[in-house]
PDB file of N, CA and C in Angstrom:
ATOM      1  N   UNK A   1     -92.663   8.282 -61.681  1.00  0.00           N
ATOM      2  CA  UNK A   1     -91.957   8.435 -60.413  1.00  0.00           C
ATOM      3  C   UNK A   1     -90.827   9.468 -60.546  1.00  0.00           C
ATOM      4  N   UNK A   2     -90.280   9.161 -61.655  1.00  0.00           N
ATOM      5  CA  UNK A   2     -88.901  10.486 -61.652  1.00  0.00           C
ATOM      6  C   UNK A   2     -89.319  12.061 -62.236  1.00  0.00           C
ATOM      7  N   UNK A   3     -90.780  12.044 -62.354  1.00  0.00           N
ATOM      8  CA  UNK A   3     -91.297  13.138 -62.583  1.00  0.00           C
ATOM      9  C   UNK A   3     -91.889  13.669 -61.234  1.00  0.00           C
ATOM     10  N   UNK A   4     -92.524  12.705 -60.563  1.00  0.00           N
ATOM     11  CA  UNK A   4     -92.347  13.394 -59.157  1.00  0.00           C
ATOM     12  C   UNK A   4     -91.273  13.637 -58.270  1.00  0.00           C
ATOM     13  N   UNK A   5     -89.900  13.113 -58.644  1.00  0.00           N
ATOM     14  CA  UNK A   5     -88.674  13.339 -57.564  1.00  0.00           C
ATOM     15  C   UNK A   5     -87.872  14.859 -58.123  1.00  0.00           C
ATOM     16  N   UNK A   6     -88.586  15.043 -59.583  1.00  0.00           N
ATOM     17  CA  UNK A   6     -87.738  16.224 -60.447  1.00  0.00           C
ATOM     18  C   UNK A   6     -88.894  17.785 -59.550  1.00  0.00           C
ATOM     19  N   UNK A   7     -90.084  17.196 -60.022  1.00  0.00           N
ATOM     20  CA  UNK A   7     -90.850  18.374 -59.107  1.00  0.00           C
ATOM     21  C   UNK A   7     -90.633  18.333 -57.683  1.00  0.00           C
ATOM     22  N   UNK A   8     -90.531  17.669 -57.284  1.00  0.00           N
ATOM     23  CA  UNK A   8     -89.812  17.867 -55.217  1.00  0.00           C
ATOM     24  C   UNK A   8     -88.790  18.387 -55.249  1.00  0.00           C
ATOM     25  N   UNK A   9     -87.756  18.201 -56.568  1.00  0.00           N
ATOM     26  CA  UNK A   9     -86.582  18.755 -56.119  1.00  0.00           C
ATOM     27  C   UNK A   9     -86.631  20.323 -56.458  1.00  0.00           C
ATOM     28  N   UNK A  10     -87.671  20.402 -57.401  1.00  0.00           N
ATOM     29  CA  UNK A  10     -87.843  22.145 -57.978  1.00  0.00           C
ATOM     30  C   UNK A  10     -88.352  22.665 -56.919  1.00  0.00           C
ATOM     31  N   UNK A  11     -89.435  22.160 -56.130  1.00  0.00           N
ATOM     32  CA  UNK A  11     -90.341  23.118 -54.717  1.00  0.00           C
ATOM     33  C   UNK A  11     -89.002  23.165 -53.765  1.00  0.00           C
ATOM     34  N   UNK A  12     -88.265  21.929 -53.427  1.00  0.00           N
ATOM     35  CA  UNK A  12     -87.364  22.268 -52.346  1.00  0.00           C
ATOM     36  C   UNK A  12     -86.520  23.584 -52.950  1.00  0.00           C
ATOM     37  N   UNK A  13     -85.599  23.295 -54.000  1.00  0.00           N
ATOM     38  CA  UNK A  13     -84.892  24.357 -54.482  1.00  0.00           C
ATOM     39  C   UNK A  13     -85.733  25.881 -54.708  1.00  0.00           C
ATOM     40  N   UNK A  14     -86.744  26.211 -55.188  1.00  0.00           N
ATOM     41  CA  UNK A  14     -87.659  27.341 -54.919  1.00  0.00           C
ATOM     42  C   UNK A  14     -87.745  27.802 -53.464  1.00  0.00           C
ATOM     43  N   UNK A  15     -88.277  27.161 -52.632  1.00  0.00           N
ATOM     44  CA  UNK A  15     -88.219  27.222 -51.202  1.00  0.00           C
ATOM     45  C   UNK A  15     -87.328  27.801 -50.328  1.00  0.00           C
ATOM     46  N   UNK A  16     -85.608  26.827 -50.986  1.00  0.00           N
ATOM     47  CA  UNK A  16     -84.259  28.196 -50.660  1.00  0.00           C
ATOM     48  C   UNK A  16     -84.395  28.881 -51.129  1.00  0.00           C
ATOM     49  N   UNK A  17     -84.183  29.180 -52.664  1.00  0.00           N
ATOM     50  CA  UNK A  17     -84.062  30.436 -53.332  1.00  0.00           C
ATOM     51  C   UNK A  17     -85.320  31.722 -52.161  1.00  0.00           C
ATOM     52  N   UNK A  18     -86.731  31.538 -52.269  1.00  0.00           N
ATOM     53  CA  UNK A  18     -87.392  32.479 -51.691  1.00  0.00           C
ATOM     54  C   UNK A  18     -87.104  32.933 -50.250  1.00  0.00           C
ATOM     55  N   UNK A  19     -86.640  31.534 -49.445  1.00  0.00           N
ATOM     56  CA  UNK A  19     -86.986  32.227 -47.748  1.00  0.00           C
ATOM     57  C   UNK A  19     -85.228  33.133 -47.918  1.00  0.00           C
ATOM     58  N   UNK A  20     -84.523  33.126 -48.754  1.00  0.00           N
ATOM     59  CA  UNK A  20     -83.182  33.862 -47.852  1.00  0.00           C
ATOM     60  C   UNK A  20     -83.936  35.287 -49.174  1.00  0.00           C
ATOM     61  N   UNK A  21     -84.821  35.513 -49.795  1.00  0.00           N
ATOM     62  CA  UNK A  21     -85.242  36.886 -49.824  1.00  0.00           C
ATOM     63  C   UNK A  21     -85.920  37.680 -49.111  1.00  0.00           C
ATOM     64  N   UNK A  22     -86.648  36.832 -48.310  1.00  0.00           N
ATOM     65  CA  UNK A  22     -88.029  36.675 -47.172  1.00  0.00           C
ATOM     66  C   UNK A  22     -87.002  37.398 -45.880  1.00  0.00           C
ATOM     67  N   UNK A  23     -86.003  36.773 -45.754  1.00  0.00           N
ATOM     68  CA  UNK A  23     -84.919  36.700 -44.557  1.00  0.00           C
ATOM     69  C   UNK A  23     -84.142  37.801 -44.716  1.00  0.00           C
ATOM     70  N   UNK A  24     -84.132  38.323 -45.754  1.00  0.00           N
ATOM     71  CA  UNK A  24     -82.833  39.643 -45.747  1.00  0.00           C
ATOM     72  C   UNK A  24     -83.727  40.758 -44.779  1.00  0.00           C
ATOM     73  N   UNK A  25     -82.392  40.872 -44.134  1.00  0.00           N
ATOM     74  CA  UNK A  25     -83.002  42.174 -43.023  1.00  0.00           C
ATOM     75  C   UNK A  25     -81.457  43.286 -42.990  1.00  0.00           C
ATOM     76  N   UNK A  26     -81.731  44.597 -42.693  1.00  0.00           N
ATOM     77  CA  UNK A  26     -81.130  45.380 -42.697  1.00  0.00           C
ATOM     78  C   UNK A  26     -80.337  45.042 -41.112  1.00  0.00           C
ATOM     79  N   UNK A  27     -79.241  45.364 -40.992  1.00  0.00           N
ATOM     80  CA  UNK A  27     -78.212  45.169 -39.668  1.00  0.00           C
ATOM     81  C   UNK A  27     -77.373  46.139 -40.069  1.00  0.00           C
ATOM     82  N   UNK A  28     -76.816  46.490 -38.370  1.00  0.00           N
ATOM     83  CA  UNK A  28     -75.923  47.556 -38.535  1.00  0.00           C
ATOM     84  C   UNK A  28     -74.685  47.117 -37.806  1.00  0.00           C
ATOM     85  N   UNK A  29     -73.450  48.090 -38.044  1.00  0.00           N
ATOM     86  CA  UNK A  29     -72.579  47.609 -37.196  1.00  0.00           C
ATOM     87  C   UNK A  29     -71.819  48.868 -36.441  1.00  0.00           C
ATOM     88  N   UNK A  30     -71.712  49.023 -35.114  1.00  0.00           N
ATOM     89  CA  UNK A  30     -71.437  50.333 -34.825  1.00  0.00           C
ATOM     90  C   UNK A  30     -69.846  49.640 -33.885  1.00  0.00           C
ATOM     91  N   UNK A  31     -68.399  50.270 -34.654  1.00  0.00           N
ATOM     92  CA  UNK A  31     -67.233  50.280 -34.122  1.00  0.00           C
ATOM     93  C   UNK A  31     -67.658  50.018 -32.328  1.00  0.00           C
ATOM     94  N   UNK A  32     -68.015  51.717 -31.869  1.00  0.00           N
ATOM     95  CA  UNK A  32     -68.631  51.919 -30.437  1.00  0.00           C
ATOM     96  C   UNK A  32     -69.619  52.366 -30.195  1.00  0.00           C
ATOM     97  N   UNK A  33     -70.341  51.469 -29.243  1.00  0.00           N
ATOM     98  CA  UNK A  33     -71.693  52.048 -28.938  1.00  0.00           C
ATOM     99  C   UNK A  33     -71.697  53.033 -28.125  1.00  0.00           C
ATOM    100  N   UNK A  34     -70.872  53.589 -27.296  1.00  0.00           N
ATOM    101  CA  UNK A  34     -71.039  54.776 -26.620  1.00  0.00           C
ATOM    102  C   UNK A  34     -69.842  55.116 -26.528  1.00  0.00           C
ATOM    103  N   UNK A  35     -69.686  56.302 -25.873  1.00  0.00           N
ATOM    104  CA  UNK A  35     -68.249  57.259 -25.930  1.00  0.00           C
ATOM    105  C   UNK A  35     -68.701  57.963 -24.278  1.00  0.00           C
ATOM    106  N   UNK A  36     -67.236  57.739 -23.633  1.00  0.00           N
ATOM    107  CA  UNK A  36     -67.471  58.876 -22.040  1.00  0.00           C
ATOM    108  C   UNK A  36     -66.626  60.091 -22.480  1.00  0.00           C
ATOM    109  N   UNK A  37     -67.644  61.421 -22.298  1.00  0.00           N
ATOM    110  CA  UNK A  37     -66.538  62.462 -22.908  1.00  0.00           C
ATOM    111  C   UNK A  37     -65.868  63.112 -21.570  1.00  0.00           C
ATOM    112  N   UNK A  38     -66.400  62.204 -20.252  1.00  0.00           N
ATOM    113  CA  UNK A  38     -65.160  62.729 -19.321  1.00  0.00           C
ATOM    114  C   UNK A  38     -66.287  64.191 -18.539  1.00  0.00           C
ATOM    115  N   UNK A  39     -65.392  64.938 -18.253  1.00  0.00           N
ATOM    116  CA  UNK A  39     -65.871  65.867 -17.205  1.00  0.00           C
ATOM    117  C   UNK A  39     -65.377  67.442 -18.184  1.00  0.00           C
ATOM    118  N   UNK A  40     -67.099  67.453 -18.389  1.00  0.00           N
ATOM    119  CA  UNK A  40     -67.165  68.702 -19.122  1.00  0.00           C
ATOM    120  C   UNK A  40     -67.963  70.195 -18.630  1.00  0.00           C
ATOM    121  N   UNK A  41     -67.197  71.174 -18.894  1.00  0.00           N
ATOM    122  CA  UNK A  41     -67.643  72.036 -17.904  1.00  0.00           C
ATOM    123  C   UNK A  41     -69.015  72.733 -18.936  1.00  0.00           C
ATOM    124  N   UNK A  42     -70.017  73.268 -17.877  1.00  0.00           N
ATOM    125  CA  UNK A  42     -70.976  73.672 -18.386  1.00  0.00           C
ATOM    126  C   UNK A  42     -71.035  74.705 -19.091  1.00  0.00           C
ATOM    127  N   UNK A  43     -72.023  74.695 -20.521  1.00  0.00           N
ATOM    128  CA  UNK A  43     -72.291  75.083 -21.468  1.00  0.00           C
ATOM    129  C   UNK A  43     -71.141  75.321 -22.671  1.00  0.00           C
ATOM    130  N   UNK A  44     -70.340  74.065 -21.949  1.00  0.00           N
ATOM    131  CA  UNK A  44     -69.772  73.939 -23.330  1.00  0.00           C
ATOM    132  C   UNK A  44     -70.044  72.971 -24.450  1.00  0.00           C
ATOM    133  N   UNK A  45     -69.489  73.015 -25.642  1.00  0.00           N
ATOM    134  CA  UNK A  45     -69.985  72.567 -26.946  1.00  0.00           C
ATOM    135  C   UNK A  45     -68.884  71.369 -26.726  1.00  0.00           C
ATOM    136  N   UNK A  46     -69.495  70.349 -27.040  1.00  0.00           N
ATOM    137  CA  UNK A  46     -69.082  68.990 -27.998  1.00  0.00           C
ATOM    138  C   UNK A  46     -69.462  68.216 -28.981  1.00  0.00           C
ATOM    139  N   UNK A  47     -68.484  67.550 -29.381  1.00  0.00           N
ATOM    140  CA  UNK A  47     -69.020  66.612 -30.577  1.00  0.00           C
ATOM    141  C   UNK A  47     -68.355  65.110 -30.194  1.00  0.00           C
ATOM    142  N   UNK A  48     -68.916  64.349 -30.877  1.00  0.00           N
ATOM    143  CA  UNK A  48     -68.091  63.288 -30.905  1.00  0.00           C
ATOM    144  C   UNK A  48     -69.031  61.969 -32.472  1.00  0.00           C
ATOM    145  N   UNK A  49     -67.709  61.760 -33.102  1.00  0.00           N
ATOM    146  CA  UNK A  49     -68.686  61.213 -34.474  1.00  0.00           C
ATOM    147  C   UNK A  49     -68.881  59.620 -34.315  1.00  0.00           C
ATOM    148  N   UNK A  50     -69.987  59.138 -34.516  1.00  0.00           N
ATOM    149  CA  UNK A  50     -69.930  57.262 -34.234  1.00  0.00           C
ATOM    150  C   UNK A  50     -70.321  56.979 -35.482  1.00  0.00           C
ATOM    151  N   UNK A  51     -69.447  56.198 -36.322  1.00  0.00           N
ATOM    152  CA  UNK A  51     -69.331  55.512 -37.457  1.00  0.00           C
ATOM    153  C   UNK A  51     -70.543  54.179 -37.531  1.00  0.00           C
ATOM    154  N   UNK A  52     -71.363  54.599 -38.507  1.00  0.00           N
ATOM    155  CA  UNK A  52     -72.412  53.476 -38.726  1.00  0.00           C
ATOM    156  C   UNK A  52     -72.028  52.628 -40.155  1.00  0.00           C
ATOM    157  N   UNK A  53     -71.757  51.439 -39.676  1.00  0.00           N
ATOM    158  CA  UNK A  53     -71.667  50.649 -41.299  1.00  0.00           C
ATOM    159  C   UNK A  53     -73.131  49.734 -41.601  1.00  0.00           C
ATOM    160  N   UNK A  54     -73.748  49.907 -42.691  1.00  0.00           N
ATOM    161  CA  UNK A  54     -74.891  48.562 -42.973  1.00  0.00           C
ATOM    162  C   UNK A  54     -73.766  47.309 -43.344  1.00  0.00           C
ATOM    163  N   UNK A  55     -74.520  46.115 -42.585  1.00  0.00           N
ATOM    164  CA  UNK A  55     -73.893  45.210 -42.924  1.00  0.00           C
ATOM    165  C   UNK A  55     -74.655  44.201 -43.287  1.00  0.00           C
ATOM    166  N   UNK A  56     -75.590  44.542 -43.470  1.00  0.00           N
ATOM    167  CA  UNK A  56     -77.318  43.430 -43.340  1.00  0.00           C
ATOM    168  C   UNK A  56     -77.694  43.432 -45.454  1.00  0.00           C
ATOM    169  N   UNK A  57     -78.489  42.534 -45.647  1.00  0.00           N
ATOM    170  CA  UNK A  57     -78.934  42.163 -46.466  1.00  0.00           C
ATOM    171  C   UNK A  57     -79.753  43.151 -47.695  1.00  0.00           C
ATOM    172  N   UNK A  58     -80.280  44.065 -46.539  1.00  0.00           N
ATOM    173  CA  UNK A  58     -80.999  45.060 -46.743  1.00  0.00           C
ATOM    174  C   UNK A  58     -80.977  46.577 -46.729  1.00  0.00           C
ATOM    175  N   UNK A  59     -81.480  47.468 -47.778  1.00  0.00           N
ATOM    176  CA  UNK A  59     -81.369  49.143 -47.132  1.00  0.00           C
ATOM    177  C   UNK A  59     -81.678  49.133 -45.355  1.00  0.00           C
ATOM    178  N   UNK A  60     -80.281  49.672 -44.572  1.00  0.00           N
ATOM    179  CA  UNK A  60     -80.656  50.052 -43.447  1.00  0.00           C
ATOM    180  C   UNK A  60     -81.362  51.786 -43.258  1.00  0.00           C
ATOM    181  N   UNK A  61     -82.087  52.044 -42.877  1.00  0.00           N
ATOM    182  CA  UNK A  61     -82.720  53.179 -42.354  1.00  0.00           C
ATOM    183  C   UNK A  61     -82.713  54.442 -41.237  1.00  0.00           C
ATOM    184  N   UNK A  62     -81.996  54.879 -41.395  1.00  0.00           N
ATOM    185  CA  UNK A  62     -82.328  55.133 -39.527  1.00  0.00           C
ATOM    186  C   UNK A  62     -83.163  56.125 -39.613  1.00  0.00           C
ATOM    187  N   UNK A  63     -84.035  55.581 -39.569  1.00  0.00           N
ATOM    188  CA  UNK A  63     -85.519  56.954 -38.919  1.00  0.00           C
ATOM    189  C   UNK A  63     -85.481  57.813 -37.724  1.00  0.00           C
ATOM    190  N   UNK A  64     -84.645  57.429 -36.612  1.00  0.00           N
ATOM    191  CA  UNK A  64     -84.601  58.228 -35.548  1.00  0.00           C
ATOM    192  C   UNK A  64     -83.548  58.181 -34.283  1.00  0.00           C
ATOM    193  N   UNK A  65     -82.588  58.704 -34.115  1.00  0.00           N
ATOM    194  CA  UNK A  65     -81.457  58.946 -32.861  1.00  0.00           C
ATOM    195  C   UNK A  65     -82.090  59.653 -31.855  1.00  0.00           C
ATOM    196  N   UNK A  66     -81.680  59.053 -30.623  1.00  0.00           N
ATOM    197  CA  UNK A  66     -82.055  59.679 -29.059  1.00  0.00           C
ATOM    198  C   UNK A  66     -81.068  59.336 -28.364  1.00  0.00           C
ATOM    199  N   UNK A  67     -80.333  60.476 -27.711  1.00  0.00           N
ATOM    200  CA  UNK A  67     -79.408  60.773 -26.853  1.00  0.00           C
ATOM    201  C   UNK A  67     -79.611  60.113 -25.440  1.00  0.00           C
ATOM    202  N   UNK A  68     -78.446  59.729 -24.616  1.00  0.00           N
ATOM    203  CA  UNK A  68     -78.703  59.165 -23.512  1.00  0.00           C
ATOM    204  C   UNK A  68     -78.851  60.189 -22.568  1.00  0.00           C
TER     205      UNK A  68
END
């Protein structure tokens, strides 16, 4: 009997250990999600920089930005 309560307790404990590796996901955290640059006259140049932090478990990626 205490050889089966020692193996239940190894599958439960295995079980955490694996799902929070299973579970790591990449997240981001952006200060601001958008910026109004106001009333800009045409063909002029701007910039404006938005700070990306990973805050997730995982390599975050960014494969691709699209402008509003």
């Amino acid at each position: 009997m205490s050889n089966i309560r020692l193996f239940a307790a190894f599958l439960l404990l295995a079980f955490f250990l694996l799902s929070s590796f299973v579970m790591a996901q990449p997240k981001m955290y952006l200060a601001e999600e958008e910026f109004d640059f106001g009333y800009v006259p045409q063909s002029s140049r701007i910039a404006h920089v938005f700070w990306i932090k990973s805050v997730g478990d995982d390599t975050l990626k960014i494969i691709d930005i699209k402008t509003g």
